[in-house]
C-alpha atoms as a PDB file:
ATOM      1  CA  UNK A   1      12.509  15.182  26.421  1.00  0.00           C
ATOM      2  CA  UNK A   2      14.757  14.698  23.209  1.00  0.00           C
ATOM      3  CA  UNK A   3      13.357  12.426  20.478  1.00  0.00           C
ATOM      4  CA  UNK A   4      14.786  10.516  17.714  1.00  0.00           C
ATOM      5  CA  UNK A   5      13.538  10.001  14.386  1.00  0.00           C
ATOM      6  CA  UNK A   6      13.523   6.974  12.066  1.00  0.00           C
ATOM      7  CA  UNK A   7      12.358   8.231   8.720  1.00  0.00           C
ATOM      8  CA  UNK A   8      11.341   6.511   5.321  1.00  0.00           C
ATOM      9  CA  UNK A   9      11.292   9.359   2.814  1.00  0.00           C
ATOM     10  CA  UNK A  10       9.575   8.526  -0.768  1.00  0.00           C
ATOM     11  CA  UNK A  11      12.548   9.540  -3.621  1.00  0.00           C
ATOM     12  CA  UNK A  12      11.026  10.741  -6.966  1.00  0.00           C
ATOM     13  CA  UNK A  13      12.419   7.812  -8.913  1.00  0.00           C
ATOM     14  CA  UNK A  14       9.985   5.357  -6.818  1.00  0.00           C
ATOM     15  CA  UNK A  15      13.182   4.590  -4.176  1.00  0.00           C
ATOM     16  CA  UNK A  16      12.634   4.593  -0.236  1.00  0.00           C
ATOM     17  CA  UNK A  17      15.603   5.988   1.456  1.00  0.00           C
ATOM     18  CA  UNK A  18      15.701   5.331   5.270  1.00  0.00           C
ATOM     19  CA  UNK A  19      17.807   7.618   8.111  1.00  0.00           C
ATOM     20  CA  UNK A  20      17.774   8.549  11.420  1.00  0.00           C
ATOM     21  CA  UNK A  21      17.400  12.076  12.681  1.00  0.00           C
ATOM     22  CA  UNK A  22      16.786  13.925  15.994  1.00  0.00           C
ATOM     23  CA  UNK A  23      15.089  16.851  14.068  1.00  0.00           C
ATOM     24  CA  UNK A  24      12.808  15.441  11.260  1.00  0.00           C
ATOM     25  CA  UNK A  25      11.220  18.599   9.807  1.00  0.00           C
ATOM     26  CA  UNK A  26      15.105  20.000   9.377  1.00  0.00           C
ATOM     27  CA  UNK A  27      16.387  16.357   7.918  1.00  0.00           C
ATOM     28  CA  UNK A  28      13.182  16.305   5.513  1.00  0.00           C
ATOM     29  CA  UNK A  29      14.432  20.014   4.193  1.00  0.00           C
ATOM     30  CA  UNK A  30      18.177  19.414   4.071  1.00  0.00           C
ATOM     31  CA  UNK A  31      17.039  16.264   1.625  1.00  0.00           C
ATOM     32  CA  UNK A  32      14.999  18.412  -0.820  1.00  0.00           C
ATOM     33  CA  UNK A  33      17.547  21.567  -0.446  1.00  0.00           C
ATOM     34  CA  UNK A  34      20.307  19.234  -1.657  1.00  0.00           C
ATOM     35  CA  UNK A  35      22.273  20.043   1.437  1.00  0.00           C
ATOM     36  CA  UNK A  36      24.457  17.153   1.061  1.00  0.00           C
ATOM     37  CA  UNK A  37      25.743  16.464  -2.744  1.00  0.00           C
ATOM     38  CA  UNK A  38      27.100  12.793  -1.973  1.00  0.00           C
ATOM     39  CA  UNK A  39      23.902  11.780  -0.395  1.00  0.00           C
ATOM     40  CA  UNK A  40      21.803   9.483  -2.061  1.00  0.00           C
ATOM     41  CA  UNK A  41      19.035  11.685  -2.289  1.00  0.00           C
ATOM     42  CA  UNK A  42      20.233  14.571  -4.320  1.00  0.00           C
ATOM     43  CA  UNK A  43      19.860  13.412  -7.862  1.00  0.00           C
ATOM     44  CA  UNK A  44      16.750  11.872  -6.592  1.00  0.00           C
ATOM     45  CA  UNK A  45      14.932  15.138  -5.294  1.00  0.00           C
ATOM     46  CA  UNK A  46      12.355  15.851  -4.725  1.00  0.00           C
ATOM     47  CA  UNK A  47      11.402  13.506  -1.555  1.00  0.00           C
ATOM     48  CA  UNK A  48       8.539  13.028   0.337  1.00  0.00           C
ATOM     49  CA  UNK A  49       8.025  11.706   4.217  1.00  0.00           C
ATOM     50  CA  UNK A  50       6.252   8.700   4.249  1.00  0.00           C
ATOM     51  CA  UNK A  51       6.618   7.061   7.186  1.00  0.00           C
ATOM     52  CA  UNK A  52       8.037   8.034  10.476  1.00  0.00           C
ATOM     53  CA  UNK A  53       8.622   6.302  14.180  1.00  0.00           C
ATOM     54  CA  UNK A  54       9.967   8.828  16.834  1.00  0.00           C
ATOM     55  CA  UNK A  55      12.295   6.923  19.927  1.00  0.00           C
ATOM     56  CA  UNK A  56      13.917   9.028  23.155  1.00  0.00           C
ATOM     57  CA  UNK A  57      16.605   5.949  23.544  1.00  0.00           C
ATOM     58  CA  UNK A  58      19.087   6.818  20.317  1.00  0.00           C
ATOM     59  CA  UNK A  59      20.641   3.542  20.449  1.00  0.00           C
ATOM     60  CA  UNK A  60      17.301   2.399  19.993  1.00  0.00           C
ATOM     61  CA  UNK A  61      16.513   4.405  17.140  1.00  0.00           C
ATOM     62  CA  UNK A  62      19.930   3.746  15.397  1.00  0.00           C
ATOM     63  CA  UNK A  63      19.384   0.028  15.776  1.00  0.00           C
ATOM     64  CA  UNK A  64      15.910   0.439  14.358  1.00  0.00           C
ATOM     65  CA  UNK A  65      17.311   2.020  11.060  1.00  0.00           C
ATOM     66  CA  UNK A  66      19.903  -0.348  10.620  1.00  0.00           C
ATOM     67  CA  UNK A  67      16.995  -2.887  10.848  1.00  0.00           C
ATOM     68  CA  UNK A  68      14.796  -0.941   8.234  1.00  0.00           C
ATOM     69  CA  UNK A  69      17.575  -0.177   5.975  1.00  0.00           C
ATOM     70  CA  UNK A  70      17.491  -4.394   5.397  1.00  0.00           C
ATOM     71  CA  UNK A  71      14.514  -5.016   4.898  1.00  0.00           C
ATOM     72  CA  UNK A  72      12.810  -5.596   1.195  1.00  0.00           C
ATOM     73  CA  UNK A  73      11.065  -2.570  -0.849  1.00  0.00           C
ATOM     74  CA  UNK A  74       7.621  -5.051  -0.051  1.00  0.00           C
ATOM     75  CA  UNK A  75       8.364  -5.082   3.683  1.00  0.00           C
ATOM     76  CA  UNK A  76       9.047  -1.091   3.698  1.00  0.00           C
ATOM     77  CA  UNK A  77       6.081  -0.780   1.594  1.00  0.00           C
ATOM     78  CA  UNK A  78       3.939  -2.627   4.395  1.00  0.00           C
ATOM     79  CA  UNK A  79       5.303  -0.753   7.473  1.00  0.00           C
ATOM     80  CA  UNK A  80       4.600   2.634   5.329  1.00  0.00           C
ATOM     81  CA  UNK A  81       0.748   1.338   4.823  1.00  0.00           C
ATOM     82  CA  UNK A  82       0.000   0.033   8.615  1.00  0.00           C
ATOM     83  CA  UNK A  83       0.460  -3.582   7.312  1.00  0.00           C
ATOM     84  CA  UNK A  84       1.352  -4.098  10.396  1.00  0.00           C
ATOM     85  CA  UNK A  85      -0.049  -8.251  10.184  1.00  0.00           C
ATOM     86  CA  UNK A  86       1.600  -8.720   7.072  1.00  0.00           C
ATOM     87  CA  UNK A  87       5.267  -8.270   8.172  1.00  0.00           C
ATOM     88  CA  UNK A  88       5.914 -11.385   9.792  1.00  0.00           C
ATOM     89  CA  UNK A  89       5.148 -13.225   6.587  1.00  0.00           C
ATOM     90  CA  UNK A  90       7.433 -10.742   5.050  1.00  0.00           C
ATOM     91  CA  UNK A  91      10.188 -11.758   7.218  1.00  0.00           C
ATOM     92  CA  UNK A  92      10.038 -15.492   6.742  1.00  0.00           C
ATOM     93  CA  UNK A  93      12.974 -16.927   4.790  1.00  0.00           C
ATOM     94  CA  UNK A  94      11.997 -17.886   0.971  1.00  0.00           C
ATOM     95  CA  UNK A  95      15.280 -19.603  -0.109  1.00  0.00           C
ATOM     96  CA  UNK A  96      15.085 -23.045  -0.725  1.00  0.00           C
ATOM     97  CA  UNK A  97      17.741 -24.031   1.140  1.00  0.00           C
ATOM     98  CA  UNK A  98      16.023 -22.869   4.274  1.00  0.00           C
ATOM     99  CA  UNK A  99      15.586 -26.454   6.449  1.00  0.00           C
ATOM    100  CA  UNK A 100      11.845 -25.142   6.039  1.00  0.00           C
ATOM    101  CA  UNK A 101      11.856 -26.263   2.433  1.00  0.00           C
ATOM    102  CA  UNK A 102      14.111 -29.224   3.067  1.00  0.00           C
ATOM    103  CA  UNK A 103      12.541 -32.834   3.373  1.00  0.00           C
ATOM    104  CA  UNK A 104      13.373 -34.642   6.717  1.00  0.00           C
ATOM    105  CA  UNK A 105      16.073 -37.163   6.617  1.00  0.00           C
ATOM    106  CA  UNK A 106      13.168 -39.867   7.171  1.00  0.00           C
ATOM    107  CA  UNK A 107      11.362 -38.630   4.179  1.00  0.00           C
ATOM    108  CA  UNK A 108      14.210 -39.600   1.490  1.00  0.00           C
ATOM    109  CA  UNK A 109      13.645 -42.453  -0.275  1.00  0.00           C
ATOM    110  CA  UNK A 110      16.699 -44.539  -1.609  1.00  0.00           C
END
């Protein structure tokens, strides 16, 4: 059976760089060999693997990336540690003009 990798590697500036990968010990060295000079990751070698969920649907694991890949540094952070409770507070939208922060209509006083 063929797996799929989603990956959160740990840059050396402090960043979190997430990919996808069917072969994560060869993706992992490619990073810290420089392989790929435009990647985001070669100035910012050398990087660790901090976090990793294996899939054997691709589309799954694609679709799971593109997910990670929006997420905040603070969610990240909490998948990486097993905060597993914390990310649905994570996800909750903090903009006040979310109609969670608005007053109902009955509630404005003229």
């Amino acid at each position: 059976m063929k797996f799929y990798y989603v990956y959160i590697l740990l840059c050396n500036d402090d960043t979190l760089y997430v990919g996808v990968t069917s072969d994560i010990n060869r993706r992992v060295m490619e990073h810290n060999a420089g392989k790929y000079p435009e990647a985001y990751t070669h100035s910012r070698r050398s990087v660790s693997l901090v976090f990793y969920q294996d899939f054997t649907n691709p589309n799954q694991a694609i679709e799971f990336e593109k997910k990670l890949k929006k997420w905040s540094r603070v969610k990240k952070q909490a998948l990486i540690d097993g905060g597993f409770e914390m990310l649905q507070d994570l996800s909750e939208c903090r903009n006040a003009t979310h109609h969670k922060y608005k007053p109902d209509e009955g509630d404005i006083e003229e």
